[in-house]
C-alpha atoms as a PDB file:
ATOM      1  CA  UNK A   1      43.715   4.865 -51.077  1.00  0.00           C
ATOM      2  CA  UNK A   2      41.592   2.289 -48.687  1.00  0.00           C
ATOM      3  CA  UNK A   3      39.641   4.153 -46.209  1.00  0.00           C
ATOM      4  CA  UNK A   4      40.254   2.986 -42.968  1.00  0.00           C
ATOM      5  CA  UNK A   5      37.079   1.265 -41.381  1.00  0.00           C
ATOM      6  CA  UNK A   6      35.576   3.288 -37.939  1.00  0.00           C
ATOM      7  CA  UNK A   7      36.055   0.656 -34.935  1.00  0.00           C
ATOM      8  CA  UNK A   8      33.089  -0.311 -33.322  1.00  0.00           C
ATOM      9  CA  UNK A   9      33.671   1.532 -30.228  1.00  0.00           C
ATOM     10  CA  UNK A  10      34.445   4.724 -32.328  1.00  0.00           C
ATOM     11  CA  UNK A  11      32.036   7.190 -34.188  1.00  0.00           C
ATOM     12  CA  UNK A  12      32.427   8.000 -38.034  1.00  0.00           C
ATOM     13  CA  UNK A  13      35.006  10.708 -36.827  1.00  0.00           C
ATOM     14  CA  UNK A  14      37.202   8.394 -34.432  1.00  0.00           C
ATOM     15  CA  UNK A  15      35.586   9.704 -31.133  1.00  0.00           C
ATOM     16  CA  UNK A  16      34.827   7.414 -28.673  1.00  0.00           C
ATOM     17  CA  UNK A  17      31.564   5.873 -28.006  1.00  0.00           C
ATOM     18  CA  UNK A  18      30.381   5.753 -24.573  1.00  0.00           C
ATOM     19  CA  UNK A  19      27.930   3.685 -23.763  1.00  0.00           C
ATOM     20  CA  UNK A  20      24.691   4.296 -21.249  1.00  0.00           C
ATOM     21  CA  UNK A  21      24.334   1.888 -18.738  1.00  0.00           C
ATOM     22  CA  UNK A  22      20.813   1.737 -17.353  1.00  0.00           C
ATOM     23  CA  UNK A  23      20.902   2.543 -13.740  1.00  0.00           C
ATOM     24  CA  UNK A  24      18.042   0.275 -11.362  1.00  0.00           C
ATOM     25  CA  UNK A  25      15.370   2.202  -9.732  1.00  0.00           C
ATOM     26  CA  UNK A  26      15.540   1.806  -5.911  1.00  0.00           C
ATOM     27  CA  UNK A  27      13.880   3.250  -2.782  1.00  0.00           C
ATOM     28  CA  UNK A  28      16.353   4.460   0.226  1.00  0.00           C
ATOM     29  CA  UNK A  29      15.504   1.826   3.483  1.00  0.00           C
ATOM     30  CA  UNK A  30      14.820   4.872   5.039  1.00  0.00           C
ATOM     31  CA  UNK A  31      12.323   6.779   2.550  1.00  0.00           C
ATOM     32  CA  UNK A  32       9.037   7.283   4.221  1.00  0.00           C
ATOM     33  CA  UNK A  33       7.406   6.468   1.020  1.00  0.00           C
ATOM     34  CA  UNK A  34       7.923   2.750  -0.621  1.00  0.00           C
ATOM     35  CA  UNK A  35       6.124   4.172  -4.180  1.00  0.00           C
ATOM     36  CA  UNK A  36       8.454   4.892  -6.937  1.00  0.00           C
ATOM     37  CA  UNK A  37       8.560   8.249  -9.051  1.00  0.00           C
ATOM     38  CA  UNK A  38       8.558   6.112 -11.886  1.00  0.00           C
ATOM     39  CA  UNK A  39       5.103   5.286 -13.551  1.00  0.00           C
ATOM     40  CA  UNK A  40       3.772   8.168 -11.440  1.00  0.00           C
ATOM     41  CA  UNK A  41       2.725  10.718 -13.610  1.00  0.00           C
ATOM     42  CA  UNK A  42      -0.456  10.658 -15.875  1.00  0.00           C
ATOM     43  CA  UNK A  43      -2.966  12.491 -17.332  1.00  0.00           C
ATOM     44  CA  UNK A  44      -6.384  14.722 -16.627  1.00  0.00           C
ATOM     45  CA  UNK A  45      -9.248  13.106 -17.469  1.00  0.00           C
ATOM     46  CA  UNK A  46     -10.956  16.499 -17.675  1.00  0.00           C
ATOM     47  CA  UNK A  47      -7.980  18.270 -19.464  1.00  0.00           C
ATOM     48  CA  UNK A  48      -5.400  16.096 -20.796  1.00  0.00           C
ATOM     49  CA  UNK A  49      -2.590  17.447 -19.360  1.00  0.00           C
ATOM     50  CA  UNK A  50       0.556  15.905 -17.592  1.00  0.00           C
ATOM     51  CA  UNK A  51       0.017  15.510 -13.529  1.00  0.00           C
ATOM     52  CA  UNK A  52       1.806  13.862 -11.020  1.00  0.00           C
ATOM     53  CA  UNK A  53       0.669  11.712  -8.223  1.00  0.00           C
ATOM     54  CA  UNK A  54       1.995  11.492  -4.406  1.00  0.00           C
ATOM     55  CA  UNK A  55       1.288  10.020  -1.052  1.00  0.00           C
ATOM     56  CA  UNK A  56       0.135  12.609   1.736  1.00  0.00           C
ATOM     57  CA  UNK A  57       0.596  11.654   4.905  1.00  0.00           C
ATOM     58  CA  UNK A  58      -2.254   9.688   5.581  1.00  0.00           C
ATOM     59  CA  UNK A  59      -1.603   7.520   2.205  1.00  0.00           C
ATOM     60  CA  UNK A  60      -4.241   9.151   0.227  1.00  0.00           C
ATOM     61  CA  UNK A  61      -2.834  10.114  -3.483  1.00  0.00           C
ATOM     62  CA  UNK A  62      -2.962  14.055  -4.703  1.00  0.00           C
ATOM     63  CA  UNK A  63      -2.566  14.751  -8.242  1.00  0.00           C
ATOM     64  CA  UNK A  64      -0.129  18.138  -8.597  1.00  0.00           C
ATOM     65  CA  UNK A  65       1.267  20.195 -11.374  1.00  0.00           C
ATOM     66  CA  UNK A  66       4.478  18.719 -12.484  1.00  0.00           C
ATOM     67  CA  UNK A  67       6.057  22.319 -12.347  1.00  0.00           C
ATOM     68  CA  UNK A  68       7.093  24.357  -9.569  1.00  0.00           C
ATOM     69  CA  UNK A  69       5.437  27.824  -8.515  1.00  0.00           C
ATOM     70  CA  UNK A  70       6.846  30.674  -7.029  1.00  0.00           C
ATOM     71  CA  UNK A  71       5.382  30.870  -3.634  1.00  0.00           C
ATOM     72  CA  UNK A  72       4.363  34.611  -4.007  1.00  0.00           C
ATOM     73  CA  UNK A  73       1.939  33.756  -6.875  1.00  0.00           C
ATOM     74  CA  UNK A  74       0.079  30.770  -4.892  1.00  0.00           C
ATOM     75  CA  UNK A  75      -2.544  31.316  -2.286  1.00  0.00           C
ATOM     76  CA  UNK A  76      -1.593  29.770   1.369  1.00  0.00           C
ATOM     77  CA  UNK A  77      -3.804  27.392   0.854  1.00  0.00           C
ATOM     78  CA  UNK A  78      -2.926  25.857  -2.623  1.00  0.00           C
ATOM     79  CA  UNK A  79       1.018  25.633  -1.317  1.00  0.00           C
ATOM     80  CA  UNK A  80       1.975  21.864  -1.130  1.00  0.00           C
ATOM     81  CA  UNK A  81       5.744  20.908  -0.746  1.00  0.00           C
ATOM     82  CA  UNK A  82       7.793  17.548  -0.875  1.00  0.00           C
ATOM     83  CA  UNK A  83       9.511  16.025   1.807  1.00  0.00           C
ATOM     84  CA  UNK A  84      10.880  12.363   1.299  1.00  0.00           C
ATOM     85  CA  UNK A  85       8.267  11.780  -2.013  1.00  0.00           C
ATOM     86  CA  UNK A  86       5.168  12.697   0.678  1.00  0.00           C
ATOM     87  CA  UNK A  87       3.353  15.477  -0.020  1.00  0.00           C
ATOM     88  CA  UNK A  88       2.672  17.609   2.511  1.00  0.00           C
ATOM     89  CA  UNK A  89       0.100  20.736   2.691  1.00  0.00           C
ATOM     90  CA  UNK A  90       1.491  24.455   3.080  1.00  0.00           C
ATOM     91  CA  UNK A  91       4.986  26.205   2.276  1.00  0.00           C
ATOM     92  CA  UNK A  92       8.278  25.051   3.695  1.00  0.00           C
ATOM     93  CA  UNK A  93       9.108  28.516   3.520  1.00  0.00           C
ATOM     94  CA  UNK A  94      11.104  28.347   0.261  1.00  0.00           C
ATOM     95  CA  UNK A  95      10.731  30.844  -2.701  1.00  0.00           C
ATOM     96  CA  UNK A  96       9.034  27.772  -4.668  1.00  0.00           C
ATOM     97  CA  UNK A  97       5.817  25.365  -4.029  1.00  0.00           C
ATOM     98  CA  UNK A  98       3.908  22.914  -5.406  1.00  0.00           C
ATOM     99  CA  UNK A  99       0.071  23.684  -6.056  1.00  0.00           C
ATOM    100  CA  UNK A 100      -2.860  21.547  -6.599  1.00  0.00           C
ATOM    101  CA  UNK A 101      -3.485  20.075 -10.326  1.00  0.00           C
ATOM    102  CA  UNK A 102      -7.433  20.669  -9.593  1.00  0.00           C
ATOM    103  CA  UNK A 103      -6.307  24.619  -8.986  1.00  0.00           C
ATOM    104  CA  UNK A 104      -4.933  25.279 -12.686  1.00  0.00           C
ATOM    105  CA  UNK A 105      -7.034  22.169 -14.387  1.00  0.00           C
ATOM    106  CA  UNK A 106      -8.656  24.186 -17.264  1.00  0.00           C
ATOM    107  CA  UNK A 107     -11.646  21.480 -17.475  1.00  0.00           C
ATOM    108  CA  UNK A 108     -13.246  22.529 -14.091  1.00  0.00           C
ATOM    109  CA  UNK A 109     -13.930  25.682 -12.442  1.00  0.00           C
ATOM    110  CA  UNK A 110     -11.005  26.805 -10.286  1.00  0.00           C
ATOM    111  CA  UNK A 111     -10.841  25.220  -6.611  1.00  0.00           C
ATOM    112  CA  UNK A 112      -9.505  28.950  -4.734  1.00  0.00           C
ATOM    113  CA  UNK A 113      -9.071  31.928  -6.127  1.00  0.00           C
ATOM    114  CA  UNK A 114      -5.742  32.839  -8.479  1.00  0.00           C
ATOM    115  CA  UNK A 115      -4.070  35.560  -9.153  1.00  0.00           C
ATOM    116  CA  UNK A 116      -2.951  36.708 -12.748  1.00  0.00           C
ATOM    117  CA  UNK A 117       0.328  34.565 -12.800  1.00  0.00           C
ATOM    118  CA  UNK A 118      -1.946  31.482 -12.110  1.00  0.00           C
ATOM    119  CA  UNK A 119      -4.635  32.459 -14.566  1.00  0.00           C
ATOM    120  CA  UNK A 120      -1.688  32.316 -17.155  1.00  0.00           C
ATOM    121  CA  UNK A 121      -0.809  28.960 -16.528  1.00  0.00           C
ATOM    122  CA  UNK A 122      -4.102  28.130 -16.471  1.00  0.00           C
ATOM    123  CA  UNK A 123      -4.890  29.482 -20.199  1.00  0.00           C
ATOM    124  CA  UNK A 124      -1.786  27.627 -21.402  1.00  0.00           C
ATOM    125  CA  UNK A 125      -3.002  24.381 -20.261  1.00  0.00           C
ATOM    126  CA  UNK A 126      -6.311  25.093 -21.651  1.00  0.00           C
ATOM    127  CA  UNK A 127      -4.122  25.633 -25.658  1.00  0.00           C
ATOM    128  CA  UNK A 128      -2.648  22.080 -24.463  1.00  0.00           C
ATOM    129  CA  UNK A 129      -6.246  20.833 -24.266  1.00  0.00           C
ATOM    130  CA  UNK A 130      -7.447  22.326 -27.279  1.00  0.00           C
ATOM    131  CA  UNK A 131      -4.055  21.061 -29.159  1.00  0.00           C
ATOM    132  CA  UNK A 132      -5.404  17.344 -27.920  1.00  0.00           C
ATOM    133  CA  UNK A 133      -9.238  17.845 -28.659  1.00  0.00           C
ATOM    134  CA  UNK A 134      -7.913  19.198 -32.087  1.00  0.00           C
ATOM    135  CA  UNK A 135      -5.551  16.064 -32.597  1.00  0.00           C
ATOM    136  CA  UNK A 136      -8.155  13.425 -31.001  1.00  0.00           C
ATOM    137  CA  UNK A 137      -5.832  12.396 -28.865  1.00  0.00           C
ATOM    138  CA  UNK A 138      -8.438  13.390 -26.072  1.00  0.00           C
ATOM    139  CA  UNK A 139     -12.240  12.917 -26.296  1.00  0.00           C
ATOM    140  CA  UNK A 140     -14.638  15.533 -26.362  1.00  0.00           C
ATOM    141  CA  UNK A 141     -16.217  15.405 -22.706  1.00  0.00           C
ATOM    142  CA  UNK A 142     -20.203  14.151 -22.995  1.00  0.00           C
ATOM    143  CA  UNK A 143     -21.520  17.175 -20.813  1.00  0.00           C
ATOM    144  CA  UNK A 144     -21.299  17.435 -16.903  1.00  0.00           C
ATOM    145  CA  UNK A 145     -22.891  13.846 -16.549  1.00  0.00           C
ATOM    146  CA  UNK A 146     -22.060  12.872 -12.729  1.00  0.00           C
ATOM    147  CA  UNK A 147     -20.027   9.877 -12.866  1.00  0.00           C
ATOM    148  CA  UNK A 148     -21.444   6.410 -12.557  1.00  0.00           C
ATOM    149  CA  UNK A 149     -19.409   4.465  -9.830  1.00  0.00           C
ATOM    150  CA  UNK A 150     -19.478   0.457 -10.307  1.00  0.00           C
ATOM    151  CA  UNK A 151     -22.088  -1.536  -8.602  1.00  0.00           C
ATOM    152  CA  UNK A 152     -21.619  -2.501  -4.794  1.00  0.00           C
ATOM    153  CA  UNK A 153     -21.487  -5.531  -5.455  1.00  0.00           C
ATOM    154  CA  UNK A 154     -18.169  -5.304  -7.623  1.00  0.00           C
ATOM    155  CA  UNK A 155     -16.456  -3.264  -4.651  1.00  0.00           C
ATOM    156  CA  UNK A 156     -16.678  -5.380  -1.233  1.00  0.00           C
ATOM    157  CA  UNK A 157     -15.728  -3.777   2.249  1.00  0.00           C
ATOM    158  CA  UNK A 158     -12.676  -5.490   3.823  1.00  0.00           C
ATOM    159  CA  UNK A 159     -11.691  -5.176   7.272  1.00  0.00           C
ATOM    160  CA  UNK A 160      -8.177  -5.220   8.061  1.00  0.00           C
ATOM    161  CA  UNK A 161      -5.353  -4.165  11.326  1.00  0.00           C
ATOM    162  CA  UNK A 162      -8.975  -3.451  12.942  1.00  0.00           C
ATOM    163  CA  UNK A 163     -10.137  -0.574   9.829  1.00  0.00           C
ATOM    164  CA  UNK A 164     -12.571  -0.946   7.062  1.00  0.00           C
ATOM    165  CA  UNK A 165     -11.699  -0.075   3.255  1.00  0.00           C
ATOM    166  CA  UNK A 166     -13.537  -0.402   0.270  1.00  0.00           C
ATOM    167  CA  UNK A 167     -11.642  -2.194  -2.310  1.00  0.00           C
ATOM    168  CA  UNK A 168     -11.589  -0.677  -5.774  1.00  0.00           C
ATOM    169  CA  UNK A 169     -12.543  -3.936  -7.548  1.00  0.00           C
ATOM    170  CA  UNK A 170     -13.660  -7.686  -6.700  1.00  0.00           C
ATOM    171  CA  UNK A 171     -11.334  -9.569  -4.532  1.00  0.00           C
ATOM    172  CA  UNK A 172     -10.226 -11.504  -7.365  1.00  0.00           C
ATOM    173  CA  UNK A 173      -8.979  -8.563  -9.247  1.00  0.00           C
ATOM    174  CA  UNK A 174      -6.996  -6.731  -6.951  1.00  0.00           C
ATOM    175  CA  UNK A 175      -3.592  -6.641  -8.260  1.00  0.00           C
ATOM    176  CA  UNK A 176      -0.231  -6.797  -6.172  1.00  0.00           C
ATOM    177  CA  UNK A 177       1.273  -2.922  -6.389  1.00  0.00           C
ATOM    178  CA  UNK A 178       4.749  -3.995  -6.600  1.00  0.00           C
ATOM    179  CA  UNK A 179       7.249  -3.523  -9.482  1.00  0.00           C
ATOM    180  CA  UNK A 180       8.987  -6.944 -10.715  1.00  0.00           C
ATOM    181  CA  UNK A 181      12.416  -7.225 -12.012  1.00  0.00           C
ATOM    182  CA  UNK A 182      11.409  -6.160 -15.659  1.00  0.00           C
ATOM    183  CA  UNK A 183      10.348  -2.636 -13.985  1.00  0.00           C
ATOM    184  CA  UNK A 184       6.637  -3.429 -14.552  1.00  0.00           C
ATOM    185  CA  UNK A 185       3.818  -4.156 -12.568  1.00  0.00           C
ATOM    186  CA  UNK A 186       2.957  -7.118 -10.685  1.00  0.00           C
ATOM    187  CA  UNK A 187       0.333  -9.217 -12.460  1.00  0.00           C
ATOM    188  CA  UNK A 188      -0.398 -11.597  -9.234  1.00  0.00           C
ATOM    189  CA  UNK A 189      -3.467 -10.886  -7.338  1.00  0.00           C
ATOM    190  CA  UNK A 190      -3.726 -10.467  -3.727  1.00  0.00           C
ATOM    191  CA  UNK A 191      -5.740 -13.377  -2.998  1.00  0.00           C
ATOM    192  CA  UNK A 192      -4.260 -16.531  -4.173  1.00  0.00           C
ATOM    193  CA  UNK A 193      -5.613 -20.053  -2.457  1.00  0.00           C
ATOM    194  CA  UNK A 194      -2.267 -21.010  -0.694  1.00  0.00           C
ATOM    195  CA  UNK A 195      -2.275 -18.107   1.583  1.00  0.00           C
ATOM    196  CA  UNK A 196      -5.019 -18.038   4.431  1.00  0.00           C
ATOM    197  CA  UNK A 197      -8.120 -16.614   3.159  1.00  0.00           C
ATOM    198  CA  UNK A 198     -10.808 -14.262   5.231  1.00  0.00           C
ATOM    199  CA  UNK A 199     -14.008 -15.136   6.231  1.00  0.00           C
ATOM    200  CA  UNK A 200     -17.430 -13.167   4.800  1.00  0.00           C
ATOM    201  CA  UNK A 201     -19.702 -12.140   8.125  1.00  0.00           C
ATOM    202  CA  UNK A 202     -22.248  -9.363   8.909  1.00  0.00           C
ATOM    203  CA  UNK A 203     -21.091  -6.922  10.743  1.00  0.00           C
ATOM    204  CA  UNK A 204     -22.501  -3.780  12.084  1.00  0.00           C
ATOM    205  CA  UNK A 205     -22.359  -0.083  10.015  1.00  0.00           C
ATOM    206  CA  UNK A 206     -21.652   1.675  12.688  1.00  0.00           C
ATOM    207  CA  UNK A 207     -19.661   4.864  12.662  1.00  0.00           C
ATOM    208  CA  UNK A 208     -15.405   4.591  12.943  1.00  0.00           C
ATOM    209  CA  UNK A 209     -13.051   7.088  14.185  1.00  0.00           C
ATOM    210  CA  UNK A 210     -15.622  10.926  14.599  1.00  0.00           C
ATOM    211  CA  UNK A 211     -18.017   9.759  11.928  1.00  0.00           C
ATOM    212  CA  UNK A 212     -21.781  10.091  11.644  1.00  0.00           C
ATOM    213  CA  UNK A 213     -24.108   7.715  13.457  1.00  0.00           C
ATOM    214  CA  UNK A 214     -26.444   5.915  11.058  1.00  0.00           C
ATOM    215  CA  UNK A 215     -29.244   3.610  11.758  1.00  0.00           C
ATOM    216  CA  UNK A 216     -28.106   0.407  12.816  1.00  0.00           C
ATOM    217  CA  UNK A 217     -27.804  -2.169  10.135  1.00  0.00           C
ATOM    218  CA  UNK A 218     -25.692  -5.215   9.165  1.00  0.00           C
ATOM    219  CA  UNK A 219     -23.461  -5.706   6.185  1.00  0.00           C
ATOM    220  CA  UNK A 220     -21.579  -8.095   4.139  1.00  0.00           C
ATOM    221  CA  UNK A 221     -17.712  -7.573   5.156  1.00  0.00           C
ATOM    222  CA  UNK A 222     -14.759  -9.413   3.944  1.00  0.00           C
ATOM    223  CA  UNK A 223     -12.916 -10.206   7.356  1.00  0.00           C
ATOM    224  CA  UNK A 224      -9.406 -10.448   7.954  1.00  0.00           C
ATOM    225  CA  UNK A 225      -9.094  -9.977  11.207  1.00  0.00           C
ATOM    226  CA  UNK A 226      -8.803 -13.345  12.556  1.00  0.00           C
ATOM    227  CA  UNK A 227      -5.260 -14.007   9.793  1.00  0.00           C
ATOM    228  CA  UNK A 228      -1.919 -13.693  11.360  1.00  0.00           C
ATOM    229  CA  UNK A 229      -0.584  -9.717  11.493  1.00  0.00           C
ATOM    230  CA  UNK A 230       2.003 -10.177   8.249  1.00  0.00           C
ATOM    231  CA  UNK A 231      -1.108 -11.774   6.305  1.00  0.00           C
ATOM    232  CA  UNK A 232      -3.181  -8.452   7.383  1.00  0.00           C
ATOM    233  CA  UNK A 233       0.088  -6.575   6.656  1.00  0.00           C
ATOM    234  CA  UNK A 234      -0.002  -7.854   3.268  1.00  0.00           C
ATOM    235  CA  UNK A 235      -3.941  -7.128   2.723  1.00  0.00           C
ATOM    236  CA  UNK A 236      -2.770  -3.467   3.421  1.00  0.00           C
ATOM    237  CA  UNK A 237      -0.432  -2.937   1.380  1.00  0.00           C
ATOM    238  CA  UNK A 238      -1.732  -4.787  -1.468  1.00  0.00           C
ATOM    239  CA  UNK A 239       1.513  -7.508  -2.046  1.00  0.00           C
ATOM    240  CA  UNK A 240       1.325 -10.494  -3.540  1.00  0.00           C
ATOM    241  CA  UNK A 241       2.869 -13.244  -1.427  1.00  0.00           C
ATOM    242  CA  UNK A 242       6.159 -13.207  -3.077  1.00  0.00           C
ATOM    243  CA  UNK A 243       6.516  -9.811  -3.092  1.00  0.00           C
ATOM    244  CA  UNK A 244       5.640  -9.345   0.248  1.00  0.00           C
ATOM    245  CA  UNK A 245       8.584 -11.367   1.377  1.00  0.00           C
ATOM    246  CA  UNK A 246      10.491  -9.291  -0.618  1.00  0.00           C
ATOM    247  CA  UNK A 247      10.904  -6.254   1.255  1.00  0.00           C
ATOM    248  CA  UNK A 248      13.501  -4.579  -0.650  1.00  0.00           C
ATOM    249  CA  UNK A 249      11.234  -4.015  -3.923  1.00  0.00           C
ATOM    250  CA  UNK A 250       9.187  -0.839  -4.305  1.00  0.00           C
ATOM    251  CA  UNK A 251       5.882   0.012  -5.260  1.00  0.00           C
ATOM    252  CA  UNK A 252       4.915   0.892  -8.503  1.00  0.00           C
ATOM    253  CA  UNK A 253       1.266   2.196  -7.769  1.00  0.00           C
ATOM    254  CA  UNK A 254      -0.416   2.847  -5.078  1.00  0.00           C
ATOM    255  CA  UNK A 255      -2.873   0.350  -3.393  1.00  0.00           C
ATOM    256  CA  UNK A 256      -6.226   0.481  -4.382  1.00  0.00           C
ATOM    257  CA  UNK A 257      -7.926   1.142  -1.015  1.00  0.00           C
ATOM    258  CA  UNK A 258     -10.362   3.635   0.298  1.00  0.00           C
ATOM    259  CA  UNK A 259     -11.134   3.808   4.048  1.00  0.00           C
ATOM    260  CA  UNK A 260     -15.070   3.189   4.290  1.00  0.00           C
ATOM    261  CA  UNK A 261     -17.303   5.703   5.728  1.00  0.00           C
ATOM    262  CA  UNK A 262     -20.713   4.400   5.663  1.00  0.00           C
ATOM    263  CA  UNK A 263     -22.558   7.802   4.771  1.00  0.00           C
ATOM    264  CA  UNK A 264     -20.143   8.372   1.667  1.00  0.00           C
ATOM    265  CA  UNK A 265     -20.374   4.297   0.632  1.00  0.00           C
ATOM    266  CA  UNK A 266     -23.973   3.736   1.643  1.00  0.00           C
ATOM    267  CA  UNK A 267     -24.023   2.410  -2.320  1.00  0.00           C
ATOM    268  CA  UNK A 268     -21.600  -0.517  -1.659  1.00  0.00           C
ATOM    269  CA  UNK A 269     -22.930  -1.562   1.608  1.00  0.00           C
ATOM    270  CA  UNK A 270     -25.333  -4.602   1.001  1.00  0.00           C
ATOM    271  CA  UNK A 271     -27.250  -6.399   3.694  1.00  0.00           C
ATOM    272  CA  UNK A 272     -26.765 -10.027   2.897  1.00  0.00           C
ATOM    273  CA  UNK A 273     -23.628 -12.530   2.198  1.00  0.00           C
ATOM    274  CA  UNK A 274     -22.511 -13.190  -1.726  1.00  0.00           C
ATOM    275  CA  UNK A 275     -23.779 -16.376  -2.294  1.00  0.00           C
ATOM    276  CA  UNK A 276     -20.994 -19.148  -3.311  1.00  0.00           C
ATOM    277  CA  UNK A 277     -20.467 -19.478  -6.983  1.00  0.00           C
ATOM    278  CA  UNK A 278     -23.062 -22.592  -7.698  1.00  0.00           C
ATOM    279  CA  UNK A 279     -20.373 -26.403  -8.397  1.00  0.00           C
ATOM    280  CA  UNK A 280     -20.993 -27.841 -11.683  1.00  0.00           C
ATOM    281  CA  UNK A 281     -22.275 -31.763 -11.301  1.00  0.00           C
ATOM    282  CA  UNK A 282     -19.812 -34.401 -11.912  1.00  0.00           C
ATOM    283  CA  UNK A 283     -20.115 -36.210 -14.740  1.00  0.00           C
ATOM    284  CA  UNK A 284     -20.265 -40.036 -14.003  1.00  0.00           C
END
């Protein structure tokens, strides 16, 4: 007796197969955050374990514990809750928050002060870190070294929509944020010579928005100002010029700025205009 061959939309046993479609990542038109879940989480550099990142409110990123907490066992001021993929500080009066990664992060001293249920999270994290120190899947960290920041020079001060940011790399480098069509990262950078370019200029360090007065000096910015609002719109939100005609496509990091407060960035602040890279002679 012949066996009878399984059809290729059956199992071994007859049952069907159903197939998984892949479903498209998209943002609602009316989320208050553009940045997609996806690509989102990471890991300590201190401790190795899994975090995830979010927008606050003012667009600044907080890393928190991927799991949630029961309010009762987090201090009022390590509660954190979600609200349209922006993180926002404090309860929402559920039974369940979100705390702070830097709270339960076994590879610096706590930020507040836990109770027991949080210093039992905390010591399983720190077998997850020993598991990766053990496997060499993290490094070993060199001592409590303070952290070497790249030269000024390498991380110019733009001013755009009438703020100042410091970029986190040269101009050339910064990288469009948005996701493409393969669900990875845009590799176009920001500033590409068919759009309008800004203008380098000296400009005064003087205080922004409540901060500290410091003795007046001048310093190299990267000015946008004088560019049409949808080329400083672009700046801002760090989009490519394709993408930023494409409204509809989400972000798959965050942008890369960092809003400049001359006593914090008094490294990156330098007194004179970069010089233009030097033209090789023509050969006749």
């Amino acid at each position: 007796m012949c066996p009878n061959p399984a059809s290729a939309d059956c199992h071994w046993d007859g049952s069907p197969r159903h197939p998984r479609y892949s479903r498209p990542l998209r943002v609602a038109p009316t989320s208050p955050s553009r940045l997609l879940r996806a690509g989102q989480s990471g890991r300590c550099r201190r401790c190795g374990n899994r975090i995830d990142f979010y927008q606050r409110a003012d667009q600044r990123p907080i890393a928190l514990h991927p799991a949630e907490m029961a309010t009762a066992h987090v201090p009022d001021s390590c509660r954190w809750h979600l609200s349209g993929g922006i993180a926002y500080p404090h309860g929402d009066g559920s039974a369940w928050c979100r705390i702070p990664h830097a709270v339960l992060c076994p590879g610096s001293a706590p930020a507040a002060r836990i109770g027991v249920h949080l210093e039992v999270v905390r010591r399983e994290l720190a077998l997850c870190t020993r598991r990766l120190l053990d496997t060499g899947v993290l490094a070993a960290p060199a001592g409590d070294a303070p952290v070497v920041e790249a030269s000024g020079s390498d991380r110019p001060i733009v001013q755009v929509l009438l703020s100042r940011y410091l970029a986190d790399s040269p101009l050339e480098d910064i990288r469009c944020v948005a996701q493409t069509r393969h669900r990875h990262r845009c590799t176009h950078p920001v500033l590409v010579p068919t759009s309008p370019a800004g203008a380098w200029t000296l400009l005064p360090a003087g205080p922004q928005r409540g901060q500290l007065t410091l003795p007046d000096t001048s310093m190299a910015v990267y000015d946008l100002s004088y560019l049409p609002y949808t080329e400083q719109a672009r700046w801002r939100a760090q989009r490519c010029p394709g993408h930023a005609a494409a409204p509809g496509a989400a972000d798959l990091a965050q942008p890369g700025w960092q809003v400049f407060d001359p006593l914090l960035h008094a490294a990156h602040i330098r007194t004179r205009l970069p010089q233009p890279p030097a033209s090789r002679p023509k050969n006749e």
